[in-house]
C-alpha atoms as a PDB file:
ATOM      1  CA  UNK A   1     -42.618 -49.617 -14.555  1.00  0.00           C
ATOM      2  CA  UNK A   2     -42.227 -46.231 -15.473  1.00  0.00           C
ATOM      3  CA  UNK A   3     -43.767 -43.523 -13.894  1.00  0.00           C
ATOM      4  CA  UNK A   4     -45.350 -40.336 -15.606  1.00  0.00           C
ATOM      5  CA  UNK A   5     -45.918 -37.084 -13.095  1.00  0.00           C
ATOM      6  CA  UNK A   6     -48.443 -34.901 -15.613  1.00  0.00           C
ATOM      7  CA  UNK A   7     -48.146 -31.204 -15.336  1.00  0.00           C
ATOM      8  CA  UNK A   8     -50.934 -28.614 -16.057  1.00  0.00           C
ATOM      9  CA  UNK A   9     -50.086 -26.590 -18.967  1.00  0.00           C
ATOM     10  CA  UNK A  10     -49.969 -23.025 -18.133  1.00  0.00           C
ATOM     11  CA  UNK A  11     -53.101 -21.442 -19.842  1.00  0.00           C
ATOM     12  CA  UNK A  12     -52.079 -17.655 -20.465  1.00  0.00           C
ATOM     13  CA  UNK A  13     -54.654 -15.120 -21.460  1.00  0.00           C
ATOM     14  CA  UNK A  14     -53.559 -13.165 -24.531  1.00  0.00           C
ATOM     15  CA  UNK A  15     -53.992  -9.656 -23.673  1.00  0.00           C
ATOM     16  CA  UNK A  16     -56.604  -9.538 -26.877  1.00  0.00           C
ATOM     17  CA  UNK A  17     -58.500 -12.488 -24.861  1.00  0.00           C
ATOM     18  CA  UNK A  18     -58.539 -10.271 -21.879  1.00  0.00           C
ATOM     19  CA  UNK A  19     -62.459 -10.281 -20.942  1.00  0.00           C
ATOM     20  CA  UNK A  20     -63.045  -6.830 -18.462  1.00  0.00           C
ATOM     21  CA  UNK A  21     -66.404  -6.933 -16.822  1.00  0.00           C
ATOM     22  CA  UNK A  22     -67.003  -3.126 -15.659  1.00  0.00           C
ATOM     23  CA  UNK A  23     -63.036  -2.655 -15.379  1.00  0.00           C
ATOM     24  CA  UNK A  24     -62.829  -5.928 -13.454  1.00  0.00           C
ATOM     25  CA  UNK A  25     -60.893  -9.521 -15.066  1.00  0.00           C
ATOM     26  CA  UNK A  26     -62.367 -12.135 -12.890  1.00  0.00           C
ATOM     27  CA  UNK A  27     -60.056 -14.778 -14.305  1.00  0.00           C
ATOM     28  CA  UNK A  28     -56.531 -14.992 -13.680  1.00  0.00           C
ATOM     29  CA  UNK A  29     -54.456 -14.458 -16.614  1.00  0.00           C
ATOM     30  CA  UNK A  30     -52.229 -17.535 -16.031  1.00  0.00           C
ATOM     31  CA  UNK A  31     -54.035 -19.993 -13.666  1.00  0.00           C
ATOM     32  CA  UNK A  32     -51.029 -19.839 -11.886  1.00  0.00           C
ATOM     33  CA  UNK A  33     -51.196 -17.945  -8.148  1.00  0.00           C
ATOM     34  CA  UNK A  34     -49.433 -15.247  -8.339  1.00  0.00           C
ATOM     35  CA  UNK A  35     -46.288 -14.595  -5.952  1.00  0.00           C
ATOM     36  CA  UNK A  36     -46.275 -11.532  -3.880  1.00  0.00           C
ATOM     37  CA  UNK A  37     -42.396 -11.029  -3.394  1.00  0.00           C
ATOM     38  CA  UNK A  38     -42.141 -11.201  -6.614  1.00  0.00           C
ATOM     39  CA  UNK A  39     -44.639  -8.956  -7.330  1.00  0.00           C
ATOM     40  CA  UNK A  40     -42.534  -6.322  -5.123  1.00  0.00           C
ATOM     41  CA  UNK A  41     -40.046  -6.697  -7.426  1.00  0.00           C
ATOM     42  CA  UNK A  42     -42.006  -5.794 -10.333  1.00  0.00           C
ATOM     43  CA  UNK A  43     -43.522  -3.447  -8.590  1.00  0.00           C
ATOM     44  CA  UNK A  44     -39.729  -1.528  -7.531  1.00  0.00           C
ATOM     45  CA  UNK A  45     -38.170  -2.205 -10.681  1.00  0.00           C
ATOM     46  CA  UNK A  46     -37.516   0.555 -13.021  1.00  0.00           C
ATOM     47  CA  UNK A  47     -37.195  -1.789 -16.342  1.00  0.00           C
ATOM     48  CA  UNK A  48     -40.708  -3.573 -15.086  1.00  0.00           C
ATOM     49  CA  UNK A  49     -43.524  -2.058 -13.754  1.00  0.00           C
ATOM     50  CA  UNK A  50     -42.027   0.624 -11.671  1.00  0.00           C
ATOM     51  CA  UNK A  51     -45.436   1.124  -9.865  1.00  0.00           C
ATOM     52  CA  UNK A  52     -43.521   3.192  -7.159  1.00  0.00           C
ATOM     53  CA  UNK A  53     -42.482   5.824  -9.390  1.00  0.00           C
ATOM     54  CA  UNK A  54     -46.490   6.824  -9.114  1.00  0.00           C
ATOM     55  CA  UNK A  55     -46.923   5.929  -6.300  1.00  0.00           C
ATOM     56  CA  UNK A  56     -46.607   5.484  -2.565  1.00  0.00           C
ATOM     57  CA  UNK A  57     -46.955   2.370  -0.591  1.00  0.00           C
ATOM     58  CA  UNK A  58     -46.165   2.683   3.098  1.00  0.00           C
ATOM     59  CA  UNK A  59     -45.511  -1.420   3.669  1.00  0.00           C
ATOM     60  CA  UNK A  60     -42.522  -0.677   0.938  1.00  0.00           C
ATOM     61  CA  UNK A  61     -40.669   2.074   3.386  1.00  0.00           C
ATOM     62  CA  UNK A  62     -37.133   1.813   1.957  1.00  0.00           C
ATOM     63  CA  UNK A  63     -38.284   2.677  -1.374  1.00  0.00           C
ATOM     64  CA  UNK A  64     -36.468   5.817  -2.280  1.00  0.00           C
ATOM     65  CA  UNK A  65     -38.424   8.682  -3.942  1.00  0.00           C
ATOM     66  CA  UNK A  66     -41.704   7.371  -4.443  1.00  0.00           C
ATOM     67  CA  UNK A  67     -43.838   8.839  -6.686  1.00  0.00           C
ATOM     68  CA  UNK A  68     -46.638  11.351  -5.565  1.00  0.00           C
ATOM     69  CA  UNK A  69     -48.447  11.938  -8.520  1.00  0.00           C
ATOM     70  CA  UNK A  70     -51.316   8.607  -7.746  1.00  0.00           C
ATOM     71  CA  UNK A  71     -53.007   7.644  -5.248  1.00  0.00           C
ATOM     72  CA  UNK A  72     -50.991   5.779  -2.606  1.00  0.00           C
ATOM     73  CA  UNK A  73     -51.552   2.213  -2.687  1.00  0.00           C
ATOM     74  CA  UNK A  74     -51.671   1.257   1.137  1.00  0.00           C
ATOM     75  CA  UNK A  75     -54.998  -0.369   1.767  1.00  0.00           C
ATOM     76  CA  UNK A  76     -55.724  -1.502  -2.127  1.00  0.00           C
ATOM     77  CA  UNK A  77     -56.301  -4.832  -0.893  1.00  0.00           C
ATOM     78  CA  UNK A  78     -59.366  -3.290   1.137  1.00  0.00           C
ATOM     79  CA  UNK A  79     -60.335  -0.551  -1.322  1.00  0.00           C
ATOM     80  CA  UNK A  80     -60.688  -3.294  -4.667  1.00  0.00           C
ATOM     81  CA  UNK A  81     -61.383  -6.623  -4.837  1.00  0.00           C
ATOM     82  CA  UNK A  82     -58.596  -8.926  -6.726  1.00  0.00           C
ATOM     83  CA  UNK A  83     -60.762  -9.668  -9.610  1.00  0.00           C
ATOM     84  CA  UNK A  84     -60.601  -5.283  -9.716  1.00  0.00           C
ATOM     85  CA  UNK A  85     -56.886  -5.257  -8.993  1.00  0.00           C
ATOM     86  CA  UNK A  86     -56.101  -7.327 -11.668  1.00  0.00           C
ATOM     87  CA  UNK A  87     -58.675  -5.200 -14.093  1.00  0.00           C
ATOM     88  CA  UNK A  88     -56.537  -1.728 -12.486  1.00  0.00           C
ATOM     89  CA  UNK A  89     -53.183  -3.406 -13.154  1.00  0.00           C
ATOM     90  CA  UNK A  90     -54.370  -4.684 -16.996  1.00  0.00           C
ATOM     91  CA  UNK A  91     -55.317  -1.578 -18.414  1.00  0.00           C
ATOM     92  CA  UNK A  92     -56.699   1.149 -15.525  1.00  0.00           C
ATOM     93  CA  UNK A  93     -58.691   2.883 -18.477  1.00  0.00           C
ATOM     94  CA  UNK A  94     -60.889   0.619 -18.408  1.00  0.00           C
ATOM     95  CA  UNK A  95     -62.045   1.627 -15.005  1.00  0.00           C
ATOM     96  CA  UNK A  96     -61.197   4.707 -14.735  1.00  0.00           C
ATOM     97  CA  UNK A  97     -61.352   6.296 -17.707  1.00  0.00           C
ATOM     98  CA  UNK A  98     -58.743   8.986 -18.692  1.00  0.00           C
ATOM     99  CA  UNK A  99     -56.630   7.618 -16.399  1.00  0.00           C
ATOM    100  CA  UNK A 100     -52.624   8.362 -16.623  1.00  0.00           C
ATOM    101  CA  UNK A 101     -51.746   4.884 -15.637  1.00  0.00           C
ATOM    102  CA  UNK A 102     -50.239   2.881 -18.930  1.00  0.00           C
ATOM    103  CA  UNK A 103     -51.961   0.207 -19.525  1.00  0.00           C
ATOM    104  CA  UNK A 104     -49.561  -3.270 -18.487  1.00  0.00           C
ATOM    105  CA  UNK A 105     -51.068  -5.629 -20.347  1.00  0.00           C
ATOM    106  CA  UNK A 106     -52.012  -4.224 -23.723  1.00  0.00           C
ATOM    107  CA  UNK A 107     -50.920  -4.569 -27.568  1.00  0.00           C
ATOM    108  CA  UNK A 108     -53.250  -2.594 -29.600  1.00  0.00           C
ATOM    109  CA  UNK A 109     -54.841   0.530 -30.091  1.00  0.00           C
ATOM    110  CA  UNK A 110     -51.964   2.651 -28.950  1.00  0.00           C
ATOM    111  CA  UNK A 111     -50.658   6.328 -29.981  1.00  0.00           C
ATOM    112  CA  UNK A 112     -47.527   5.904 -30.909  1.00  0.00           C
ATOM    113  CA  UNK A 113     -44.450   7.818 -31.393  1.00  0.00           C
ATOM    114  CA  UNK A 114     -42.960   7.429 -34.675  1.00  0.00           C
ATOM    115  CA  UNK A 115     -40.918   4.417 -35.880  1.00  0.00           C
ATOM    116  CA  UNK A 116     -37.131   5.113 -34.862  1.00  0.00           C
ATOM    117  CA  UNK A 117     -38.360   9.314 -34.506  1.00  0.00           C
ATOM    118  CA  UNK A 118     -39.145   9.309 -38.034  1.00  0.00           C
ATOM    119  CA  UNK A 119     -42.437  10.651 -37.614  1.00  0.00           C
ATOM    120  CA  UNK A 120     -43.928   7.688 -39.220  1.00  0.00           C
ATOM    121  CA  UNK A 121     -46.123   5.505 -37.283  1.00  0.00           C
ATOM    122  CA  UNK A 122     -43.874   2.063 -35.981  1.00  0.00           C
ATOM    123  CA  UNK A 123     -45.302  -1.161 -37.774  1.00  0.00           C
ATOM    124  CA  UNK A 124     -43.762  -4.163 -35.844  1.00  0.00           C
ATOM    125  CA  UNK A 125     -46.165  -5.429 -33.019  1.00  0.00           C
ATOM    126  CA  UNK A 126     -45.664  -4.678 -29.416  1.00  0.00           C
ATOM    127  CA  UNK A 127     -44.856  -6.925 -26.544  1.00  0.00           C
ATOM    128  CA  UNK A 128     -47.051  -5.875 -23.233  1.00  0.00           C
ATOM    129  CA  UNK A 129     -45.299  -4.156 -20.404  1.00  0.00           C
ATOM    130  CA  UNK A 130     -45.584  -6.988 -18.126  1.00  0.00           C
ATOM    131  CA  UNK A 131     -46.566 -10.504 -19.168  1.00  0.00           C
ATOM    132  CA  UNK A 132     -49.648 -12.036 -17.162  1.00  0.00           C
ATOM    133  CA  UNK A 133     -47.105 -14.203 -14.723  1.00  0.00           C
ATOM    134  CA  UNK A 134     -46.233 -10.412 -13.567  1.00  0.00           C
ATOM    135  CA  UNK A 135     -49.581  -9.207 -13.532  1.00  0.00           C
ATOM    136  CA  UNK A 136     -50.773 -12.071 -11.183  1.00  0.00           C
ATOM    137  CA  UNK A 137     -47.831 -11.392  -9.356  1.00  0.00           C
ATOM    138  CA  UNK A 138     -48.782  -7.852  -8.553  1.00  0.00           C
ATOM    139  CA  UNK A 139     -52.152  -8.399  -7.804  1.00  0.00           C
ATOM    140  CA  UNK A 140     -51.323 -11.281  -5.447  1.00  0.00           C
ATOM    141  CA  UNK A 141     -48.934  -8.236  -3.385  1.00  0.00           C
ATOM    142  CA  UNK A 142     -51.904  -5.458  -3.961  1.00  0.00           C
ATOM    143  CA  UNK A 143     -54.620  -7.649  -2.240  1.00  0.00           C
ATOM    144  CA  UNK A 144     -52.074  -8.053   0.961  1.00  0.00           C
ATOM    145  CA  UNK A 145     -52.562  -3.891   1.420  1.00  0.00           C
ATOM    146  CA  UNK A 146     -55.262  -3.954   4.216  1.00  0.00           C
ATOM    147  CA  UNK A 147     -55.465  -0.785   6.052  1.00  0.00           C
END
């Protein structure tokens, strides 16, 4: 007798599927939990998210030169709820609107710079910043901010 162990696919949210209610995605992108260390590391990493580079976040104290141009993050996890964090981390515009903050998980609608600096606008399609995995992953660190 041979035995079959069934795995869940992993459902992932196309960032065009996103659905924001009042900035807020009250679905997780993957339907996978997401993992706070590794969420730290997206967070730290200049080729990822490189959150820090904004921003402060006191539980991160060997971070060097974090950023002081946004809000410090210490306490997120009181301020929004997850369902918001996730929203924030998505695309912040769509709570708080002319917002700085790049938006992680987007692949339309942009201004672009030109194709190769031609001037011309770039025609191949772009990949988000972070893929949902890393989203989830950040929001499951961001909720552990308490003040």
């Amino acid at each position: 007798m041979v035995t079959v162990i069934a795995t869940p696919a992993i459902c992932e949210t196309a960032p065009k599927d996103v659905s924001f209610a009042e900035g807020a995605v009250e679905a997780s992108l993957t339907g996978v939990p997401g993992d706070p260390a590794n969420g730290v590391k997206v967070m730290t990493t200049n080729a990822l998210g490189n959150c820090v580079a904004c921003h402060q976040i006191g539980a991160l104290p060997d971070v060097e030169f974090p950023g002081t141009i946004a809000p410090p993050l210490d306490g997120a996890g009181d301020r929004w709820s997850e369902a918001e964090l996730r929203g924030i981390v998505a695309n912040a515009k769509m709570t708080f609107e002319g917002t700085f903050m790049p938006a992680f998980y987007k692949v339309d609608g942009f201004v672009r710079p030109g194709d190769g600096f031609t001037g011309k606008a770039g025609t191949e399609p772009l990949a988000p910043i972070l893929n949902a995995q890393q989203i989830e992953d950040v929001v499951a660190f961001l909720v552990t901010l308490k003040e």
